[in-house]
Protein backbone atom coordinates (compact mmCIF):
# COMPACT_ATOMS: atom_id res chain seq x y z
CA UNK A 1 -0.51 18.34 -3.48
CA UNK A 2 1.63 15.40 -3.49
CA UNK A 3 3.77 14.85 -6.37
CA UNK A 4 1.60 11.70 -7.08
CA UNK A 5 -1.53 13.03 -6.87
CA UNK A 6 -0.84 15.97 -9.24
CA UNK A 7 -0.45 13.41 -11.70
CA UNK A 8 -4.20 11.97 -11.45
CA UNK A 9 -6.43 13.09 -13.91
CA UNK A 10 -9.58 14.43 -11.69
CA UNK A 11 -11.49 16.56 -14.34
CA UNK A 12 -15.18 16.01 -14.29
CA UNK A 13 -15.03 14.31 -10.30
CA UNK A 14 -17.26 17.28 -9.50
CA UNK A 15 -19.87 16.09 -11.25
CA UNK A 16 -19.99 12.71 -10.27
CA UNK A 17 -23.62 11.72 -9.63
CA UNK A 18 -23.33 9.46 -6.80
CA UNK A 19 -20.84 12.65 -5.22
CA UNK A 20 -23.46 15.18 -5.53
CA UNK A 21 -26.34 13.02 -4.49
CA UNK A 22 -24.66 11.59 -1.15
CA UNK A 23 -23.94 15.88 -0.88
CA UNK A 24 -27.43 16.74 -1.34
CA UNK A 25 -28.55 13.49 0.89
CA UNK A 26 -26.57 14.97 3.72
CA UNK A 27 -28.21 17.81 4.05
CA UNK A 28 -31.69 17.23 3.26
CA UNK A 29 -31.04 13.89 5.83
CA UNK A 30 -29.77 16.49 8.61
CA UNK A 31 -32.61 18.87 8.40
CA UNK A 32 -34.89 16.16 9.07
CA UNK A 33 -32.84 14.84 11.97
CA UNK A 34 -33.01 18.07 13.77
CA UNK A 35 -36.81 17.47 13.31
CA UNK A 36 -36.93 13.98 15.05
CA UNK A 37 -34.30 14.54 17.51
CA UNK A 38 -36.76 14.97 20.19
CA UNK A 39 -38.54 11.39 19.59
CA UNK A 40 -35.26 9.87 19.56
CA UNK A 41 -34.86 8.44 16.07
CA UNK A 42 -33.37 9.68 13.08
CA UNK A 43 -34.71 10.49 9.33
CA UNK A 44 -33.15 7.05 8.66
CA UNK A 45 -35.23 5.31 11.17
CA UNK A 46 -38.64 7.58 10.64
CA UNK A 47 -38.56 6.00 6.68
CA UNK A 48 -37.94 2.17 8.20
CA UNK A 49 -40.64 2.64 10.75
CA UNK A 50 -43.10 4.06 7.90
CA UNK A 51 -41.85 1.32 5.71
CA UNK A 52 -43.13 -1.45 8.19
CA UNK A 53 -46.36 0.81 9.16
CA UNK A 54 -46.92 0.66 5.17
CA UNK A 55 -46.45 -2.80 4.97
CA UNK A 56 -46.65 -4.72 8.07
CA UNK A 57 -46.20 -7.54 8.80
CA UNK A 58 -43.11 -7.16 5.86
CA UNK A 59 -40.10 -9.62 5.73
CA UNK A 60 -36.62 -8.03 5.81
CA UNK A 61 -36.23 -8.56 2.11
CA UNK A 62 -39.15 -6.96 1.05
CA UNK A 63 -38.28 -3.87 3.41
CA UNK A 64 -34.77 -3.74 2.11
CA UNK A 65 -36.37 -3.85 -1.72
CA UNK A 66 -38.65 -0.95 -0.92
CA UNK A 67 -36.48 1.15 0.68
CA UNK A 68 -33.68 0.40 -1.47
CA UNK A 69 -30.97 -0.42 1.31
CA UNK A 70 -28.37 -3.57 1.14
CA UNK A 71 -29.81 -6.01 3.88
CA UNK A 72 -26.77 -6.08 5.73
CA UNK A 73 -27.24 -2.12 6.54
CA UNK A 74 -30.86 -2.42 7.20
CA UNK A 75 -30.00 -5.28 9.61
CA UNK A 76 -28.21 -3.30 11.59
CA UNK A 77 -30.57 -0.55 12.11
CA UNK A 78 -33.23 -3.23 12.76
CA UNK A 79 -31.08 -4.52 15.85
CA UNK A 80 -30.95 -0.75 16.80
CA UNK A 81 -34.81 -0.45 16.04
CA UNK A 82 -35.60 -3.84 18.30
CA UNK A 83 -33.40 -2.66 20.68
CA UNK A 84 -35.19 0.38 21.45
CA UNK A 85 -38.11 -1.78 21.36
CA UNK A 86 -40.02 0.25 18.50
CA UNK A 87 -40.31 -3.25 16.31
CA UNK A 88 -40.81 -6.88 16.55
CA UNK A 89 -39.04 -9.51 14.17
CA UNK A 90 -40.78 -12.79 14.06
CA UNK A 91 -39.32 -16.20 14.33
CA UNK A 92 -38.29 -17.66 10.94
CA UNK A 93 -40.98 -18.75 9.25
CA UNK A 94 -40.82 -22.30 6.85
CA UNK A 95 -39.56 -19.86 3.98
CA UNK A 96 -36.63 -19.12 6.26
CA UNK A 97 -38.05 -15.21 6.44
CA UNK A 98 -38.22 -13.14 9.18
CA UNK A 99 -40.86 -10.61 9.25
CA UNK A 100 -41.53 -7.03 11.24
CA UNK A 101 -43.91 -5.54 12.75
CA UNK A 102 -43.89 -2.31 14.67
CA UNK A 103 -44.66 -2.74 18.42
CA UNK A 104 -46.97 -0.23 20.16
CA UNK A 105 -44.15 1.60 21.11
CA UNK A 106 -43.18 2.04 17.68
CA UNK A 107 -46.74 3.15 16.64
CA UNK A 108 -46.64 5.44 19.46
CA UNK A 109 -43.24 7.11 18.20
CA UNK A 110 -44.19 7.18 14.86
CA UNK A 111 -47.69 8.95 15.80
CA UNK A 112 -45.54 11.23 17.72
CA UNK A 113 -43.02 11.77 14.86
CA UNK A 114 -45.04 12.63 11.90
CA UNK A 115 -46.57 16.20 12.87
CA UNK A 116 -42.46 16.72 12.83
CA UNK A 117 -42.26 15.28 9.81
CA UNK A 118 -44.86 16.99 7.99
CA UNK A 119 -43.52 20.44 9.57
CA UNK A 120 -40.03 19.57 8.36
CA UNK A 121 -41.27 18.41 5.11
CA UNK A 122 -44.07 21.07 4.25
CA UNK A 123 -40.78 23.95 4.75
CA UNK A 124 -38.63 21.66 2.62
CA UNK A 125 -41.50 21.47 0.07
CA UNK A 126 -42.58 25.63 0.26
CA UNK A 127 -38.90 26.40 0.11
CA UNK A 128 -38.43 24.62 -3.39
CA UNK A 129 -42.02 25.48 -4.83
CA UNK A 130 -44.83 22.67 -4.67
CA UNK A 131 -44.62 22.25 -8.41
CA UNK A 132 -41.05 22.45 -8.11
CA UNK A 133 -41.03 19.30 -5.65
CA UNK A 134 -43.55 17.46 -7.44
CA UNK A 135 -41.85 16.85 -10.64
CA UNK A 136 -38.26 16.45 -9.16
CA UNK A 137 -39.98 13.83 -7.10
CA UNK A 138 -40.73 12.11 -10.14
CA UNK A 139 -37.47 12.54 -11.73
CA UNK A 140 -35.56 11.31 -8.19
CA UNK A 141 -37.71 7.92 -8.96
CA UNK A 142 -37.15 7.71 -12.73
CA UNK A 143 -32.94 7.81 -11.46
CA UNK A 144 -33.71 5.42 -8.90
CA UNK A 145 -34.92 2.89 -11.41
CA UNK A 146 -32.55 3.77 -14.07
CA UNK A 147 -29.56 3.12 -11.47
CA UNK A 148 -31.25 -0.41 -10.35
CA UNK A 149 -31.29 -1.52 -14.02
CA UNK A 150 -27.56 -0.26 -14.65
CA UNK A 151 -26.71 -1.98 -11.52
CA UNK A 152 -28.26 -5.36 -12.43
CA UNK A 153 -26.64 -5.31 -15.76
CA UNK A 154 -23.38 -6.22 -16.85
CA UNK A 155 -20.84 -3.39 -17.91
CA UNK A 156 -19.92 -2.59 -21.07
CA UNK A 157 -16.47 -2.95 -20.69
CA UNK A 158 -14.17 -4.20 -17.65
CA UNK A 159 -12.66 -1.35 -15.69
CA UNK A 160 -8.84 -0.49 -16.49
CA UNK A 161 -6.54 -2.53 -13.66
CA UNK A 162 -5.30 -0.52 -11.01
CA UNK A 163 -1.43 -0.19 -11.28
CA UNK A 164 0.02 -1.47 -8.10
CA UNK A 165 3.05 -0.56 -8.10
C-alpha cells in the first residue's frame, strides 16, 4: 500500500451502509437481468416500465419520486426507453411537465417480461423464506424513508475540510 494510504484511517469502511447496499444491489440487480435478457431490457428498465403501467399517464417528476431516482438518471433511461419505442413522452403541458405513457410496444414487452419476472422473483423469494422476504421488505422501506428524511435535512455538523496539500 502506498505510503500515503497506510496512513488513512479506514476502520469501520466495511460497514458502510450505502457500500453494502450498492453490493447487495448488484447482485440481486444481475440475477434479474439474466431474467429479462431475452425481452431486451434490463431490471432497471422492467421497474420504469411498471412504474408508468402503475401510473400512467405519470410526469417525469412523479416517476422519478416513486422510484426514487435523480431526474437526470431517469432521463436518460427514458431517451433509451423512447428510443426503443417502449414509451411515449408528451409535449409539455401549461405546467411545463412532460408526461409518459407506455406505447403498445411497451405493454407488449412488459406482458412478455413479467412471467420472467415472477420466475426470477418467486426463486429470489423461496430462497430467503416468504416470511423472511416479507418483513425485510418492510424494513428495506422503513431505510428508504429514513434516508429521504436524513437527506432533506441539514447535517449536524459541517464535514472536516479536505487537506489539499
Amino acid at each position: 500500500m502506498p505510503a500515503r494510504l497506510s496512513e488513512l484511517n479506514l476502520n469501520g469502511t466495511g460497514s458502510c451502509a450505502s457500500f453494502n447496499f450498492r453490493r447487495t444491489a448488484r447482485a440481486v440487480t444481475s440475477l434479474y437481468d439474466q431474467a429479462f435478457e431475452p425481452f431486451g431490457i434490463r431490471s432497471t428498465q422492467f421497474s420504469i416500465l411498471v412504474g408508468i403501467a402503475k401510473t400512467q399517464p405519470t410526469s417525469i417528476s412523479a416517476l422519478s419520486d416513486l422510484l426514487v431516482i435523480d431526474r437526470t438518471t431517469l432521463t436518460r433511461s427514458l431517451r433509451l426507453l423512447k428510443k426503443q419505442r417502449l414509451l411515449s413522452v408528451s409535449d409539455r403541458s401549461t405546467k411545463r411537465q412532460r408526461f409518459l405513457t407506455l406505447t403498445p410496444k411497451g405493454e407488449r414487452t412488459l406482458a412478455a417480461s413479467l412471467p420472467a419476472w415472477r420466475k426470477a422473483q418467486d426463486r429470489f423469494v423461496q430462497s430467503l423464506g416468504a416470511d423472511y422476504w416479507t418483513n425485510f421488505r418492510n424494513e428495506l422501506e422503513k431505510l428508504a424513508h429514513i434516508a429521504l428524511s436524513l437527506e432533506d435535512s441539514p447535517a449536524e455538523s459541517e464535514p472536516a475540510a479536505i487537506a489539499t496539500h
